[in-house]
Protein backbone atom coordinates (compact mmCIF):
# COMPACT_ATOMS: atom_id res chain seq x y z
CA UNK A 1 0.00 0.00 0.00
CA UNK A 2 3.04 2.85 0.89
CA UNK A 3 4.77 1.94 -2.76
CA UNK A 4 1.35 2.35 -4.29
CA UNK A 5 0.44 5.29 -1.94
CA UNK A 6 4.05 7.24 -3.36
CA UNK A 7 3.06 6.22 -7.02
CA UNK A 8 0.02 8.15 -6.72
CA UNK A 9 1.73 10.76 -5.33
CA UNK A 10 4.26 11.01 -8.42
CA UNK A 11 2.17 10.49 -10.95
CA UNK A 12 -1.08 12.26 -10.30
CA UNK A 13 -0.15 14.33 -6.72
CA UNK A 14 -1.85 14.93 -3.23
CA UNK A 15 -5.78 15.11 -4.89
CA UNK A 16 -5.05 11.91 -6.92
CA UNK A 17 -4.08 9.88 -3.62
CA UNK A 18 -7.35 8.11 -2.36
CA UNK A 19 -8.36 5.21 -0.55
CA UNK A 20 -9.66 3.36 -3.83
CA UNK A 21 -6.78 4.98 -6.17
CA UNK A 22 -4.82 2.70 -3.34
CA UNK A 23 -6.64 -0.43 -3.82
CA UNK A 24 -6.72 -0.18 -7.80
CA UNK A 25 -2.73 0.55 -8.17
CA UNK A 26 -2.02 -2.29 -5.72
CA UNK A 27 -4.29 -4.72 -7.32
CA UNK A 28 -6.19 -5.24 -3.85
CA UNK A 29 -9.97 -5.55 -3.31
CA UNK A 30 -12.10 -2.56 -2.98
CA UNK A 31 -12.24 -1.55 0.35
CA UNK A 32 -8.42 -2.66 1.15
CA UNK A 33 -7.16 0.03 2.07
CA UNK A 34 -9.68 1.70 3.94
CA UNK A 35 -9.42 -1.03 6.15
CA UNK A 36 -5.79 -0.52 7.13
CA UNK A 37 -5.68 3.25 6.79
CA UNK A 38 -9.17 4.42 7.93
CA UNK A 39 -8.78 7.87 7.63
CA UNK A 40 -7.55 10.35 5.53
CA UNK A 41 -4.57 10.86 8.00
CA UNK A 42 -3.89 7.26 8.41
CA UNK A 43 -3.60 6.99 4.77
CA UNK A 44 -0.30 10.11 4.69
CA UNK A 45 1.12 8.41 7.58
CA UNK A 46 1.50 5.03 5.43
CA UNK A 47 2.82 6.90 2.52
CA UNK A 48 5.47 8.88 5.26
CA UNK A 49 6.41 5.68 6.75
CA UNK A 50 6.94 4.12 3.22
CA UNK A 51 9.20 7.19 2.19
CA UNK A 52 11.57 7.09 5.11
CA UNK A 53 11.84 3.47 4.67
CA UNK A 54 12.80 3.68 0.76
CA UNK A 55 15.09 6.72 1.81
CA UNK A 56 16.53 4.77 4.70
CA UNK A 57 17.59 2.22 2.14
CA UNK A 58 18.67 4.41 -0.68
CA UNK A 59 21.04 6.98 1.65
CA UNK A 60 22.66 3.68 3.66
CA UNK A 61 22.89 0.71 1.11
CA UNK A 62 23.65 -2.74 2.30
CA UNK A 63 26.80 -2.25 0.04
CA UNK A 64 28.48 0.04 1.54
CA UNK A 65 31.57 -1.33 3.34
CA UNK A 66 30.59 -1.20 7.31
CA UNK A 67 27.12 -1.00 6.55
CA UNK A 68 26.30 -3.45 8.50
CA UNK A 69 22.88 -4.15 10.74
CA UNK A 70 19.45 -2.38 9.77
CA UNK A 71 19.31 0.52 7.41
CA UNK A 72 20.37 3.74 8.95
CA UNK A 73 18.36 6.63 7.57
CA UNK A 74 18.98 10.34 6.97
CA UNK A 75 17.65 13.55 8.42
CA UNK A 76 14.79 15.81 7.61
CA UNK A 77 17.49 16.26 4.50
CA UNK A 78 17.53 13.16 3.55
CA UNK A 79 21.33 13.31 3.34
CA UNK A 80 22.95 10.51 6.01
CA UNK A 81 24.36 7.52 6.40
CA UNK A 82 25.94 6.06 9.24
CA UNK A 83 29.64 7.05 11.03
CA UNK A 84 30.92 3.66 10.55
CA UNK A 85 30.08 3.41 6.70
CA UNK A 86 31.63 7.37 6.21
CA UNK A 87 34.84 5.71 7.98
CA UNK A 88 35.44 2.69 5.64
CA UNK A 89 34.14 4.60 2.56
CA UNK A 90 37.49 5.78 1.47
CA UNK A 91 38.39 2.34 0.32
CA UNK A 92 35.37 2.85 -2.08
CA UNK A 93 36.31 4.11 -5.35
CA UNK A 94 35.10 7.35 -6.17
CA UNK A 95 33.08 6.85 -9.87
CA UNK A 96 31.39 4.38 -10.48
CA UNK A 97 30.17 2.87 -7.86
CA UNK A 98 27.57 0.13 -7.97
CA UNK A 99 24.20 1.50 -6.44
CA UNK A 100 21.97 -0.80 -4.99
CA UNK A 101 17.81 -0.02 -5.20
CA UNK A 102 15.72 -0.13 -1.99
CA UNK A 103 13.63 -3.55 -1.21
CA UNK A 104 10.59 -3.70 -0.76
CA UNK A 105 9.44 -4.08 2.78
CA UNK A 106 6.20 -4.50 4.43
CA UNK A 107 4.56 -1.20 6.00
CA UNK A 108 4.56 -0.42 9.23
CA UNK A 109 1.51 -0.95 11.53
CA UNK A 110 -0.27 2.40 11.23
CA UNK A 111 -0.06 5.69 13.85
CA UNK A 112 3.35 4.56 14.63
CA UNK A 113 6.75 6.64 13.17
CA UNK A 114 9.21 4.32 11.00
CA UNK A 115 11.80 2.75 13.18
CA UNK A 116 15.23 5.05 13.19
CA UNK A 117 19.11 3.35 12.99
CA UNK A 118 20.61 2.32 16.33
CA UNK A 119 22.35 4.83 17.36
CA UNK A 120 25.88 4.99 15.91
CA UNK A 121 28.97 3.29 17.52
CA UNK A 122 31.20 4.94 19.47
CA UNK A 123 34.22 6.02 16.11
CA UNK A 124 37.09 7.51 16.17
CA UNK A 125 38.04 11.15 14.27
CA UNK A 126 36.75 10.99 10.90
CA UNK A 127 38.84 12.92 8.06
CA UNK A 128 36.88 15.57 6.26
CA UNK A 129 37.63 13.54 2.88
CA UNK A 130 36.11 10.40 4.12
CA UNK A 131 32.74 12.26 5.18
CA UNK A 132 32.80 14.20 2.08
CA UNK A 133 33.01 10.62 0.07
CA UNK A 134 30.10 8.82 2.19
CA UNK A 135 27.96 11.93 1.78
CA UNK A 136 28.42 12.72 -2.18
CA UNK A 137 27.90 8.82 -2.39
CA UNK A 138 24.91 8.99 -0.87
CA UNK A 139 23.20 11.63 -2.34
CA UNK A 140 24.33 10.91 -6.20
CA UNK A 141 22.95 7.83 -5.48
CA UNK A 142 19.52 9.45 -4.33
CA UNK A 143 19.05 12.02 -7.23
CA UNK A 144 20.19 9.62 -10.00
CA UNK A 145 18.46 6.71 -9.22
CA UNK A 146 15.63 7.56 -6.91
CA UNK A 147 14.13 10.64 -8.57
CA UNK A 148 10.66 9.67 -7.91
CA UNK A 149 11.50 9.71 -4.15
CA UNK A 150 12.06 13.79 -4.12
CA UNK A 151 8.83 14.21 -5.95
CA UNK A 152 6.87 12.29 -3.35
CA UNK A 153 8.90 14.04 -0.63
CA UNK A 154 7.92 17.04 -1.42
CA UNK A 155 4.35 16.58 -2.09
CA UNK A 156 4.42 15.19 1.39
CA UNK A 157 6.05 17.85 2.36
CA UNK A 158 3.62 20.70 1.46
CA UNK A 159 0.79 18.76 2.61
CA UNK A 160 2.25 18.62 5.52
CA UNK A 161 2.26 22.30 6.52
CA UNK A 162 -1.38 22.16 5.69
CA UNK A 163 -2.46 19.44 8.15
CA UNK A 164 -0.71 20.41 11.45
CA UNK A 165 -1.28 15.99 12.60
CA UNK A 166 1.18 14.83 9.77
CA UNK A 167 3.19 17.65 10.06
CA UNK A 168 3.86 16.25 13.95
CA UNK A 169 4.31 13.01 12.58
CA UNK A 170 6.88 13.82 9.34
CA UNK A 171 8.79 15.71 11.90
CA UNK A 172 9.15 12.56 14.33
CA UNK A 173 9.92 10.47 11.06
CA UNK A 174 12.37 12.74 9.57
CA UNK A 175 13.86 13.06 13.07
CA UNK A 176 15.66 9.98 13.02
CA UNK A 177 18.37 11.18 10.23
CA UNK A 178 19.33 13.67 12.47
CA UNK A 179 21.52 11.90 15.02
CA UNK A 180 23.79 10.07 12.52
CA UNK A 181 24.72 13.24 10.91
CA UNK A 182 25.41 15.23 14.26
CA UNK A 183 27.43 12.34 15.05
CA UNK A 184 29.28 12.49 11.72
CA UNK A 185 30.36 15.86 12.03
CA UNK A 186 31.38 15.78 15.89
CA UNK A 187 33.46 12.69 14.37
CA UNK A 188 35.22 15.06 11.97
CA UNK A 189 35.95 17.74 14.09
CA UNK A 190 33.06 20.28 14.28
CA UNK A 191 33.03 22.31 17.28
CA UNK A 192 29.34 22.92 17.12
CA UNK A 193 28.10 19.67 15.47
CA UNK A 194 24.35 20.24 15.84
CA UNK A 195 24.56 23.68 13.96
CA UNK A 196 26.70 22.31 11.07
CA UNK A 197 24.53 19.17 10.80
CA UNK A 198 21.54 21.87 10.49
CA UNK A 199 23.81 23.40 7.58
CA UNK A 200 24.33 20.02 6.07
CA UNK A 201 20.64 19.49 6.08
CA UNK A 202 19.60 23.02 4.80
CA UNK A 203 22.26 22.73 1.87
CA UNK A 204 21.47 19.26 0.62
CA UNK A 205 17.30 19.99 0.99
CA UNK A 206 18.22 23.20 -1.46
CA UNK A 207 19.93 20.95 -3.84
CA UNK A 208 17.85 18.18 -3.77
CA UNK A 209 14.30 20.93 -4.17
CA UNK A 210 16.62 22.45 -7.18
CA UNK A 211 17.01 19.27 -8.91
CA UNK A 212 13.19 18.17 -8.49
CA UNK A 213 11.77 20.83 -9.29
CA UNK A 214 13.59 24.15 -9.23
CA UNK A 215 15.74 25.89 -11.83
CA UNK A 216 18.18 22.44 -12.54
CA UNK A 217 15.79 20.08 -12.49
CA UNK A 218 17.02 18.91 -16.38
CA UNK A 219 20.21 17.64 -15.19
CA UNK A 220 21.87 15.83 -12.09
CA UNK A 221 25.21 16.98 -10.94
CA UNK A 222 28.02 14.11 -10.96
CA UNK A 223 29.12 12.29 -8.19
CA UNK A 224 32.41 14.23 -8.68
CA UNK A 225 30.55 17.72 -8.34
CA UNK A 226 28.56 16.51 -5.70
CA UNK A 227 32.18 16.06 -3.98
CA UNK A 228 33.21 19.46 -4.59
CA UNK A 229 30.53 20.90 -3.31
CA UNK A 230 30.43 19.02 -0.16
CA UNK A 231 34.19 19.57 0.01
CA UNK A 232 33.76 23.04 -0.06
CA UNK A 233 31.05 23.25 2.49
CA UNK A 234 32.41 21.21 5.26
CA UNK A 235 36.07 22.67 5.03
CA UNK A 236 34.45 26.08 5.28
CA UNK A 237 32.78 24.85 8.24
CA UNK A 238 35.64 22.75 9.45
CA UNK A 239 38.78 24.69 8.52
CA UNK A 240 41.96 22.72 6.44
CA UNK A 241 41.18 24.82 3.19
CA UNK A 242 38.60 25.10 0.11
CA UNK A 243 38.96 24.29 -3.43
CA UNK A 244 37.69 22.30 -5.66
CA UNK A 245 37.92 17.63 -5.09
CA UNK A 246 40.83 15.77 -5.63
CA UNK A 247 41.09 15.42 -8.95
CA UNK A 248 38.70 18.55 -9.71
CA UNK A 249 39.89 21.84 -11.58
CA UNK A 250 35.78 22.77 -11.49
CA UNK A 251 32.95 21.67 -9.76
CA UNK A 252 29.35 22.64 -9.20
CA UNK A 253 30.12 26.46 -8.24
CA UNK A 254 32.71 26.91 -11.34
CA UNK A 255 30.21 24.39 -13.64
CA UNK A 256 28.62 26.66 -16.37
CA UNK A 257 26.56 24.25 -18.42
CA UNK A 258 22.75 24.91 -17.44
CA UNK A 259 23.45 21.44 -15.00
CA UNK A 260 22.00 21.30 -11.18
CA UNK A 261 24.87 22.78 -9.30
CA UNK A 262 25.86 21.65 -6.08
């Protein structure tokens, strides 16, 4: 019912997701859906909970090296994975990478928030590059393969600051990507972790708007501007220098063909 639920949601938006839209996408009886999701409300929270857990799965992949144990998930931004798989993602190469879709799981029992990640084990420092890598990897992975994800995000999104009962409960879902990413950047050094994991979040939810929807929306930015970007963001934040990636004379701020800049 969630997959079907964020179909809808792609493909015709919030007026086109109803109880019997539901049950004729999914191939279930008439009257399916209703039962499980009784209300109008009941019905967003399925779709919420189905989001996170597709997000949870596309932003921490089984495949990363260290990524072991259940899916970790990201924040509000739908940007993070977990400390140990930013530490062992330098032995990753950079381009190229194999990307893994989400499974399919069953939905959650409804009126309860999707399940969060453990939280993270105790790490030792992590290098800027090594965040920089597990981030970029994660989010390239999100706007190349998952597109259909930010659309559905951000129809949930909206409707949520319409309906002040999801908006409570896509704030307690998206809460659970924020302690990974605070952890992350305490990890690599931040002296003020929670505000530059709020700056994390607020740059990757413009980027990831821009390239659903806004002014870039025709092209995704490489993995390798996706790097720069990041780069550039956390050393600003974290001191040891700007410029562009390893391996980068430009990136997305010095990139000047019409493509979604990071």
């Amino acid at each position: 019912m969630g997959d079907a639920a964020l179909d809808l949601l792609v493909e015709r938006g919030m007026r086109g997701l109803t109880h019997r839209a539901v049950d004729e996408r999914a191939g279930l009886p008439q009257g399916s859906t209703s039962n499980h999701a009784r209300t109008r409300q009941a019905l967003l929270e399925t779709a919420v909970r189905r989001q996170v857990q597709l997000e949870s799965q596309v932003l921490t992949p089984d495949d990363l090296p260290g990524a072991a144990g259940p899916p970790g998930t990201v924040g509000s931004s739908g940007t993070v994975g977990t400390a140990r798989a930013a530490e062992e993602v330098r032995d990753r190469p950079r381009d190229g990478a194999p990307d893994g879709a989400p499974g399919r799981t069953p939905d959650g029992a409804p009126g309860t928030a999707p399940r969060g990640p453990s939280e993270p084990a105790p790490h030792g420092p992590l290098d800027t590059d090594t965040l920089v890598d597990a981030l970029s990897l994660a989010l390239h992975r999100y706007l190349t393969d998952h597109r259909a994800l930010l659309v559905s995000r951000y129809e949930l999104a909206l409707e949520a600051t319409r309906r002040p009962e999801l908006r409570a409960f896509f704030d307690a879902a998206g809460s659970v990507f924020h302690g990974p990413l605070v952890a992350m950047t305490a990890a690599a050094g931040s002296p003020e972790p929670e505000r530059h994991a709020l700056s994390l979040i607020a740059w990757c939810e413009g980027l990831m708007f821009s390239c659903a929807a806004g002014s870039f929306h025709a092209a995704v930015p490489s993995r390798a501007e996706l790097r720069t970007g990041f780069e550039e963001l956390l050393r600003g934040m974290l001191g040891g220098g700007t410029g562009p990636g390893r391996g980068e004379s430009t990136g997305a701020a010095g990139d000047r063909g019409g493509r979604c800049r990071a």
